[in-house]
Protein backbone atom coordinates (compact mmCIF):
# COMPACT_ATOMS: atom_id res chain seq x y z
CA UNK A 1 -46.28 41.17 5.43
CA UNK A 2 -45.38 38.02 3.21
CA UNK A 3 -46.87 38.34 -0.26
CA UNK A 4 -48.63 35.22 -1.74
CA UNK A 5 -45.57 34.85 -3.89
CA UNK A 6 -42.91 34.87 -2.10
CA UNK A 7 -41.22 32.40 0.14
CA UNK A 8 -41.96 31.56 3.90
CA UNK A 9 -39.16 32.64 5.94
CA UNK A 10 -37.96 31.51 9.05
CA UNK A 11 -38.89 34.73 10.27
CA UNK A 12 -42.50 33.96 9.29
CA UNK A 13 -42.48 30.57 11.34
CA UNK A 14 -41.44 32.13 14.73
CA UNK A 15 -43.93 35.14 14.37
CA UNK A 16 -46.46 32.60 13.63
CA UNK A 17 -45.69 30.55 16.60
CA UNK A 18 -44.85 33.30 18.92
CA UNK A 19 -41.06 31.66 19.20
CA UNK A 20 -37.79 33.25 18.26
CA UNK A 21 -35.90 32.88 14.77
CA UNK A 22 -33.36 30.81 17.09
CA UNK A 23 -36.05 28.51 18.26
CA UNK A 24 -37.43 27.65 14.62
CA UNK A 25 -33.75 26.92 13.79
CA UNK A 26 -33.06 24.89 16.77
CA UNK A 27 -36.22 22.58 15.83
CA UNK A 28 -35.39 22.52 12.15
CA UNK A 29 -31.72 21.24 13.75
CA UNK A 30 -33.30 18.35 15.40
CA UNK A 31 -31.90 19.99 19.03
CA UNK A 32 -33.65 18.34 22.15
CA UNK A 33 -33.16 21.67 23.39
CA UNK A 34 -36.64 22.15 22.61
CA UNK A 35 -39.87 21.12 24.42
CA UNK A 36 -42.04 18.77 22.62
CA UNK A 37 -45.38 21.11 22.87
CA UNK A 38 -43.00 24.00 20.66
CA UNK A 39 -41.60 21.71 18.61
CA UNK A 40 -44.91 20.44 17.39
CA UNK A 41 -46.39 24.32 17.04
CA UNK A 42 -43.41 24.78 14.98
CA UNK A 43 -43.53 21.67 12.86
CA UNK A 44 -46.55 21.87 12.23
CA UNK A 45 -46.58 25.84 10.80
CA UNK A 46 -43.40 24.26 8.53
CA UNK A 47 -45.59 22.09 6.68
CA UNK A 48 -48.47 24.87 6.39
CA UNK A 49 -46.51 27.18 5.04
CA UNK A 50 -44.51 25.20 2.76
CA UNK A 51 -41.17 26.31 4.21
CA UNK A 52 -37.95 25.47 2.51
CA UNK A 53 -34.35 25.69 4.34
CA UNK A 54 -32.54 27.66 1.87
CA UNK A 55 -29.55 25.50 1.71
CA UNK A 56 -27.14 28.12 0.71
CA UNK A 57 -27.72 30.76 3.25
CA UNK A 58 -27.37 27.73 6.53
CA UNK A 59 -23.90 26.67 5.57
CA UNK A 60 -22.65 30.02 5.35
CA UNK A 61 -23.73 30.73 8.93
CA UNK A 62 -22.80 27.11 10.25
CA UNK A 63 -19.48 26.61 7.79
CA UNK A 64 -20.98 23.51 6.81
CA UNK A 65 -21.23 22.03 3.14
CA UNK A 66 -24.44 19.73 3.81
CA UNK A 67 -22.60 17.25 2.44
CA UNK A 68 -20.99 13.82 3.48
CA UNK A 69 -18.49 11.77 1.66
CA UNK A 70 -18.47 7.78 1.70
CA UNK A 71 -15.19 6.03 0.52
CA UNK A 72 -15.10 3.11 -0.56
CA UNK A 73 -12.22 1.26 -0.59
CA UNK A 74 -12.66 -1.89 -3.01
CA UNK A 75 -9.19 -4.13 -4.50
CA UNK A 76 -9.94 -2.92 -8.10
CA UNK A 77 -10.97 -6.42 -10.73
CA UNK A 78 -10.13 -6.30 -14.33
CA UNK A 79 -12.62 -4.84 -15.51
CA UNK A 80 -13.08 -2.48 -12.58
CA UNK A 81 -16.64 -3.72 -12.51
CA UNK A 82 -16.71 -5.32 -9.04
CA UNK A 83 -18.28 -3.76 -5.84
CA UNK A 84 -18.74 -6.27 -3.10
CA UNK A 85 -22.29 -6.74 -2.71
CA UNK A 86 -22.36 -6.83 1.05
CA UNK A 87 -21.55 -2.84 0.53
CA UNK A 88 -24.30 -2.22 -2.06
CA UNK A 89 -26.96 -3.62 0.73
CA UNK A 90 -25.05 -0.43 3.03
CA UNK A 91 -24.65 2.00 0.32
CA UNK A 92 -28.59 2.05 -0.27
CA UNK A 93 -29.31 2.25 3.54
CA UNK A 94 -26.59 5.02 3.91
CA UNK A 95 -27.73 6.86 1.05
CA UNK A 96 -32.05 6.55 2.53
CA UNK A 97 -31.05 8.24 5.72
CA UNK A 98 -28.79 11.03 4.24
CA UNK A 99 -32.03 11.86 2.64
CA UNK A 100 -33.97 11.63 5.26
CA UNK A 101 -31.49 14.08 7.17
CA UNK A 102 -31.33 16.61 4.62
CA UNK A 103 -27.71 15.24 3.70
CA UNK A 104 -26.08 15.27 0.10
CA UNK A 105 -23.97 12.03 -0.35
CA UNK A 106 -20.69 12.14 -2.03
CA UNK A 107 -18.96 8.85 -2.90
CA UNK A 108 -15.64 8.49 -4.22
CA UNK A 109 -13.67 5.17 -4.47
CA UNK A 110 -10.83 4.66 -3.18
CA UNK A 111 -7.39 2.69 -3.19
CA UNK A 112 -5.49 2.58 0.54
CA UNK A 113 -2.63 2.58 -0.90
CA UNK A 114 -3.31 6.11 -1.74
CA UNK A 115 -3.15 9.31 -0.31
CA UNK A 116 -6.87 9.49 0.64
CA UNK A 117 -6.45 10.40 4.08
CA UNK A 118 -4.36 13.51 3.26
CA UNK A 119 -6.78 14.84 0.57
CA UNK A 120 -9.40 15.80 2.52
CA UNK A 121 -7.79 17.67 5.47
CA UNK A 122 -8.15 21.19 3.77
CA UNK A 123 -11.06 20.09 1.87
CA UNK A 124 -14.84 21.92 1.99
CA UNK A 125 -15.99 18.90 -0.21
CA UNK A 126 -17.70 17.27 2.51
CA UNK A 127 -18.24 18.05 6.88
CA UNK A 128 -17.01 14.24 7.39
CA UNK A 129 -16.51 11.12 5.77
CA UNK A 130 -18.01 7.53 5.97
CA UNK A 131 -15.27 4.89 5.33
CA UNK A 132 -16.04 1.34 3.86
CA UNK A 133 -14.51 -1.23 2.70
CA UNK A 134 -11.80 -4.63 3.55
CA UNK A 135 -8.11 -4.55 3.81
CA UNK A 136 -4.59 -4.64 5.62
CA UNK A 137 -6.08 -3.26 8.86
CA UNK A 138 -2.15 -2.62 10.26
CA UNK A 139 -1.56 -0.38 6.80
CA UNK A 140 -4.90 1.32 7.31
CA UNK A 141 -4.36 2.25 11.15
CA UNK A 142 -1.72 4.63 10.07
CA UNK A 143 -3.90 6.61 7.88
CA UNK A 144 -7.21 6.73 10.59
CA UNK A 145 -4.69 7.90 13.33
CA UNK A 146 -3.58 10.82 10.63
CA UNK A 147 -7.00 11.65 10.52
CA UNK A 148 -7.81 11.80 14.32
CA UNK A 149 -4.53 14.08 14.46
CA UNK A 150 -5.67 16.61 11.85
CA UNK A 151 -9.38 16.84 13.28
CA UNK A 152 -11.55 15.04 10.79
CA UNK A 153 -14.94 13.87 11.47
CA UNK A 154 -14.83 10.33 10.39
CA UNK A 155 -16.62 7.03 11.22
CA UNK A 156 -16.02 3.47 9.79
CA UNK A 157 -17.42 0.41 8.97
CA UNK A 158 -15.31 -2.52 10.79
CA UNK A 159 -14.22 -4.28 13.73
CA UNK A 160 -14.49 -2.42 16.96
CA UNK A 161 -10.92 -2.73 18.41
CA UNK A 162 -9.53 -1.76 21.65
CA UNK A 163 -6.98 0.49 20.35
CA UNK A 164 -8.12 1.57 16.92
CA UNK A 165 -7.92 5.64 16.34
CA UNK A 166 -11.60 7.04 15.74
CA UNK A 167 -15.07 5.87 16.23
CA UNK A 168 -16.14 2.13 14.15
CA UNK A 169 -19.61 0.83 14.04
CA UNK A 170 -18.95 -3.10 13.55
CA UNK A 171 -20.42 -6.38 13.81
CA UNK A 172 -19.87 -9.08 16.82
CA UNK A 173 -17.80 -11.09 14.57
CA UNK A 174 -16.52 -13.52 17.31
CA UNK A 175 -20.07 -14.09 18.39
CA UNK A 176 -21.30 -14.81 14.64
CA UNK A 177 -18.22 -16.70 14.43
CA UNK A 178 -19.47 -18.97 17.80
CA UNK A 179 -22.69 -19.10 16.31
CA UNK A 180 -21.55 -20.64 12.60
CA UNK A 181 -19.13 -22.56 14.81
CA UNK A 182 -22.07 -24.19 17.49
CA UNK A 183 -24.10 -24.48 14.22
CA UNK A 184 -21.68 -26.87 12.90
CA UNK A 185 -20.17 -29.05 15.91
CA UNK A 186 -24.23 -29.57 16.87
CA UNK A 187 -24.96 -31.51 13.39
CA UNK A 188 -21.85 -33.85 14.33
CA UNK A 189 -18.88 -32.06 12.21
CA UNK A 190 -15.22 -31.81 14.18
CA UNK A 191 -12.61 -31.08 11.44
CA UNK A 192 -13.82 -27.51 10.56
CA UNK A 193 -11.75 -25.79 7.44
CA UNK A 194 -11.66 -21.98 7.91
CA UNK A 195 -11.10 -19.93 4.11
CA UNK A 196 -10.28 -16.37 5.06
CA UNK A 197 -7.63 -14.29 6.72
CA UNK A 198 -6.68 -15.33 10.07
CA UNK A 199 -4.41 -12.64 11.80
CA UNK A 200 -4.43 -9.19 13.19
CA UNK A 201 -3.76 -7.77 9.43
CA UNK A 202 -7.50 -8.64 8.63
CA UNK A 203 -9.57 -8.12 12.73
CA UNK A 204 -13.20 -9.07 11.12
CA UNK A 205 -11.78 -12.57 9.86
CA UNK A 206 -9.51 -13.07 12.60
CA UNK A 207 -12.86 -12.79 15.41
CA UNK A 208 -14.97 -15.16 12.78
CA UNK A 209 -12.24 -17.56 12.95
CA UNK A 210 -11.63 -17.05 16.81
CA UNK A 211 -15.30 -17.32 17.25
CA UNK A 212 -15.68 -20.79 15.46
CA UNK A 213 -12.72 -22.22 17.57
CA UNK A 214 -14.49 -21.12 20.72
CA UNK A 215 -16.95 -23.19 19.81
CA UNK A 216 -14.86 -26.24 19.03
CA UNK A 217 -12.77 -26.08 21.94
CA UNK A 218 -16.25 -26.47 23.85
CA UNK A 219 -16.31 -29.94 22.56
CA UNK A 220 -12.29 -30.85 22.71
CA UNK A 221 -11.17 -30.13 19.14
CA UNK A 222 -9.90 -26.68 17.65
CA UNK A 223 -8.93 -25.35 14.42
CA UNK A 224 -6.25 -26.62 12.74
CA UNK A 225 -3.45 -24.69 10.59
CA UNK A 226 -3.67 -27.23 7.87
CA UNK A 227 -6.97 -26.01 7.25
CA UNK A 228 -6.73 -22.59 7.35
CA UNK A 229 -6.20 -20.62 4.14
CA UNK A 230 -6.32 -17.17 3.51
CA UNK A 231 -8.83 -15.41 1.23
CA UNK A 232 -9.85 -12.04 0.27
CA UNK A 233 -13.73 -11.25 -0.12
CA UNK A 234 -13.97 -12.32 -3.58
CA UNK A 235 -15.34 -15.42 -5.46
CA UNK A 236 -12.35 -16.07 -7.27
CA UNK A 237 -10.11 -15.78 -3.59
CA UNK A 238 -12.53 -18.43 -2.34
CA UNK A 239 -12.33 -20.73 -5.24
CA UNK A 240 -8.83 -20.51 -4.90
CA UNK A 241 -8.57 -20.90 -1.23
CA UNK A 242 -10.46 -24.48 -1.39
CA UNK A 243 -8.58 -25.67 -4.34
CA UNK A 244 -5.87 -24.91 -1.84
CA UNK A 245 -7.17 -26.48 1.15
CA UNK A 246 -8.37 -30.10 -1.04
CA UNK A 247 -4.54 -30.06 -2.25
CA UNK A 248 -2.86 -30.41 1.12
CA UNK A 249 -4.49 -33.31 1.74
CA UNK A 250 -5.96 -32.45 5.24
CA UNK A 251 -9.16 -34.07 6.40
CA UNK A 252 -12.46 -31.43 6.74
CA UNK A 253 -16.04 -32.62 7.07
CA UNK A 254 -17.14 -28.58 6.98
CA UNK A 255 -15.95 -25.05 5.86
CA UNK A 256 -16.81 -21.94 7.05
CA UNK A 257 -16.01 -19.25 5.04
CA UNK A 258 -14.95 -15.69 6.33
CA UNK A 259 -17.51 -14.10 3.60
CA UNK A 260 -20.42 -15.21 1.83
CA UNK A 261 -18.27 -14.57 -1.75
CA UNK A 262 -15.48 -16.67 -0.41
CA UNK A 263 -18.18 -19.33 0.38
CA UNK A 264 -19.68 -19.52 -3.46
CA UNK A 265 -16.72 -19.89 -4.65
CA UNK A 266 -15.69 -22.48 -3.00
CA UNK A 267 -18.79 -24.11 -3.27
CA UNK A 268 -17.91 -24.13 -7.10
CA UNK A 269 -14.40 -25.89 -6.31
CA UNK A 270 -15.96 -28.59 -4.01
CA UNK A 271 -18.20 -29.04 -6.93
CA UNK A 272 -15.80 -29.11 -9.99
CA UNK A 273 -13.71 -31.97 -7.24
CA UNK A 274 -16.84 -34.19 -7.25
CA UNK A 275 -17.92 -33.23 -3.64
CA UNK A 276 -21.19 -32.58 -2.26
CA UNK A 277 -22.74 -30.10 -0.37
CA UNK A 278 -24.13 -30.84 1.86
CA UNK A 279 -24.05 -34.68 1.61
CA UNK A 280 -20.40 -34.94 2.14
CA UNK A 281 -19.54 -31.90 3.73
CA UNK A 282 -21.30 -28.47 5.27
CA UNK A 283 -20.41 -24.82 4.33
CA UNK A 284 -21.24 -22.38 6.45
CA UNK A 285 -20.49 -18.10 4.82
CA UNK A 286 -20.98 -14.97 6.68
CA UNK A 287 -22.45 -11.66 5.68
CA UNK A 288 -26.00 -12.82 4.07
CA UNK A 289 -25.69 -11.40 0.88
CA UNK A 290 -28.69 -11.23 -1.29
CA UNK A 291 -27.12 -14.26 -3.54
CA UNK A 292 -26.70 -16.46 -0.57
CA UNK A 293 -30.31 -17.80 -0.97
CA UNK A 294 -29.55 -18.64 -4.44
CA UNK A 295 -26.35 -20.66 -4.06
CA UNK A 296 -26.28 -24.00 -4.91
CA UNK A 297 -26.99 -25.15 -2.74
CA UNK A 298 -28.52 -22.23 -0.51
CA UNK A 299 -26.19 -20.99 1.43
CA UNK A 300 -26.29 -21.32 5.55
CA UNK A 301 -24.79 -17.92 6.77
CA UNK A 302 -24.14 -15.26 9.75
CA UNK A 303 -26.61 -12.03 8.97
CA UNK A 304 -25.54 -8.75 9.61
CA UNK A 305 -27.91 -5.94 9.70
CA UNK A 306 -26.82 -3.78 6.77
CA UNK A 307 -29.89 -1.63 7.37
CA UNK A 308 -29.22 -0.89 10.75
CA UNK A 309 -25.40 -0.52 9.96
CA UNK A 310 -25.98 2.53 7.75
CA UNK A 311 -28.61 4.35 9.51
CA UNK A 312 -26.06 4.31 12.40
CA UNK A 313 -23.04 5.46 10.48
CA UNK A 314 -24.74 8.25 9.23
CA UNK A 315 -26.15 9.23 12.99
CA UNK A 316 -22.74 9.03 14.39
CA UNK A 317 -20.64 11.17 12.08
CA UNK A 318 -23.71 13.74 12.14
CA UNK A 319 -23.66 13.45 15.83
CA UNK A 320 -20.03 14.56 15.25
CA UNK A 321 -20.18 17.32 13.17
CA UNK A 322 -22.09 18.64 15.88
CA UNK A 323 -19.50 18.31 18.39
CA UNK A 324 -21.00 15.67 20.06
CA UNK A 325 -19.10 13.05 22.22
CA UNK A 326 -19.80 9.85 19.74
CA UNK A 327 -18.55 6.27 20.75
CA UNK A 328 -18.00 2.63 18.58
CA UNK A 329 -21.03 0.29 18.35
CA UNK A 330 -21.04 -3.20 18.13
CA UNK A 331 -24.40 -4.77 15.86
CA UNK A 332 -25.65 -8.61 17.13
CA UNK A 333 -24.92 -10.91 14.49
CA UNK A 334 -27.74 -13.94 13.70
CA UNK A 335 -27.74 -17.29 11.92
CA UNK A 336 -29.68 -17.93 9.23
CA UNK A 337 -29.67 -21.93 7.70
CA UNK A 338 -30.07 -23.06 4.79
CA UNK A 339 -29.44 -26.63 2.62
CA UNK A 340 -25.60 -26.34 2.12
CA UNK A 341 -25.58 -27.07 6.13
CA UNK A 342 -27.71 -30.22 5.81
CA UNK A 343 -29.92 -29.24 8.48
């Protein structure tokens, strides 16, 4: 007999509901394994009785920690202050649906120039790891396929390639590409200026760009080289990048910028150059960051669905860990408009 003290066990539970101990665990698990009537009995006797999962005792019968890690691989600023806020928005929906799965979160940042893929193949830190975060996608492949080799659960944020090593969960970047591109040859404009990487280095910026040009070639024209320029996801890159585009003298009546960052700060170089948005010419970002609405102007963009994004990294790498066959995902991508546009 249980004493009014002590603590239900899941021993209690399936004496209660006239299951076995394996049963209680199996709903507790989240297995479909389990008919709905049972799982019902038993969930409902779990919140009667109070009952805890004693943390402790479950990973030393499964060899699991609980626990998954996020890196986050961010070019470090002066100051070290900067995280892009695209991956805030994803952070906060990653870290709401570790909670709700009983998960600890561990988050460590990250250079990929360093030896991050190598430090956790011994490691009981964490059952599998969560990778976000931009860069030189042909240095990074390396470093995933050494992960696939040496059995790590993994799953990360990005383009969904043909040939990339592990499972990604990624937005349609060519189609939110189209879409900024359509957006922009239907109000009239022709001479579209691209700021952001446009190669197989950087896949995410390479589809937006292929996207947009899709679109153009619908109507005869295409992007140009001249007005290309390459641009990390920061404000300062994209302030930069249209300083660069103005100088070589090209003719643009619109930009659409790889990021939403990029975008602002151009929008701040257009300005300084006596230019106006959207009188004299449209920019179009991508991303949707929370700032976007503030621009000035308000800033047109592609939305992707952070929300969604993190919920789903976090199902697929748990999905791993319990040896499940797990494939890449590729999110819809939407337009939202706004004044720097004109429409």
């Amino acid at each position: 007999m249980r004493t009014r003290r002590s603590k239900a066990t899941s021993l209690d539970i399936a004496h209660r509901a006239g299951v076995s101990q394996a049963t209680v665990s199996r709903v507790l698990s989240g297995s479909p394994l389990v008919n709905a009537e049972t799982r019902k009995r038993v969930e409902a006797l779990v919140r009667e009785m109070n009952y805890k999962v004693d943390r402790h005792a479950s990973s030393l019968r499964t060899q699991r920690s609980g626990t998954l890690a996020l890196l986050l691989f961010e070019d470090p600023t002066p100051d070290e202050s900067h995280i892009n806020p695209f991956f805030l928005s994803m952070l906060g929906s990653i870290t709401r649906a570790c909670a709700r799965e009983g998960q600890d979160l561990l988050i460590s940042f990250q250079q990929l120039s360093d030896d991050w893929h190598a430090d956790y193949e011994d490691s009981m830190k964490a059952d599998g790891l969560i990778l976000l975060g931009y860069g030189d996608y042909l240095a990074y492949k390396g470093k995933l396929e050494k992960l696939v080799a040496q059995g790590t659960r993994f799953v990360r944020w990005g383009a969904v390639l043909p040939d990339q090593p592990g499972v990604s969960i990624g937005c349609d970047n060519f189609s939110g590409g189209r879409l900024a591109g359509e957006h922009l040859v239907g109000l009239g404009h022709r001479r579209i200026a691209f700021l952001g990487g446009a190669s197989s280095h950087c896949p995410e910026f390479f589809d937006r760009f292929r996207g947009c040009d899709a679109a153009l070639r619908e109507v005869g024209g295409a992007m140009e080289a001249i007005l290309q320029v390459d641009a990390e996801s920061f404000e300062e890159d994209g302030y930069a990048a249209a300083r660069e585009l103005m100088a070589r003298g090209g003719r643009f009546d619109a930009v659409f910028a790889a990021s939403d960052l990029i975008a602002i700060g151009a929008l701040r170089a257009f300005a300084e150059a006596g230019l106006r948005v959207p009188e004299d010419l449209a920019v179009v970002g991508f991303d949707d960051i929370p700032m976007a609405r503030f621009a000035s102007p308000p800033l047109t963009t592609v939305f992707q669905d952070t929300k969604r994004a993190g919920e789903l990294l976090v199902e697929t790498l748990l999905r791993q860990i319990l040896g499940e066959t797990t494939e890449s995902i590729t999110l819809p991508a939407s337009l939202v408009v706004r004044r720097s546009s004109g429409s």
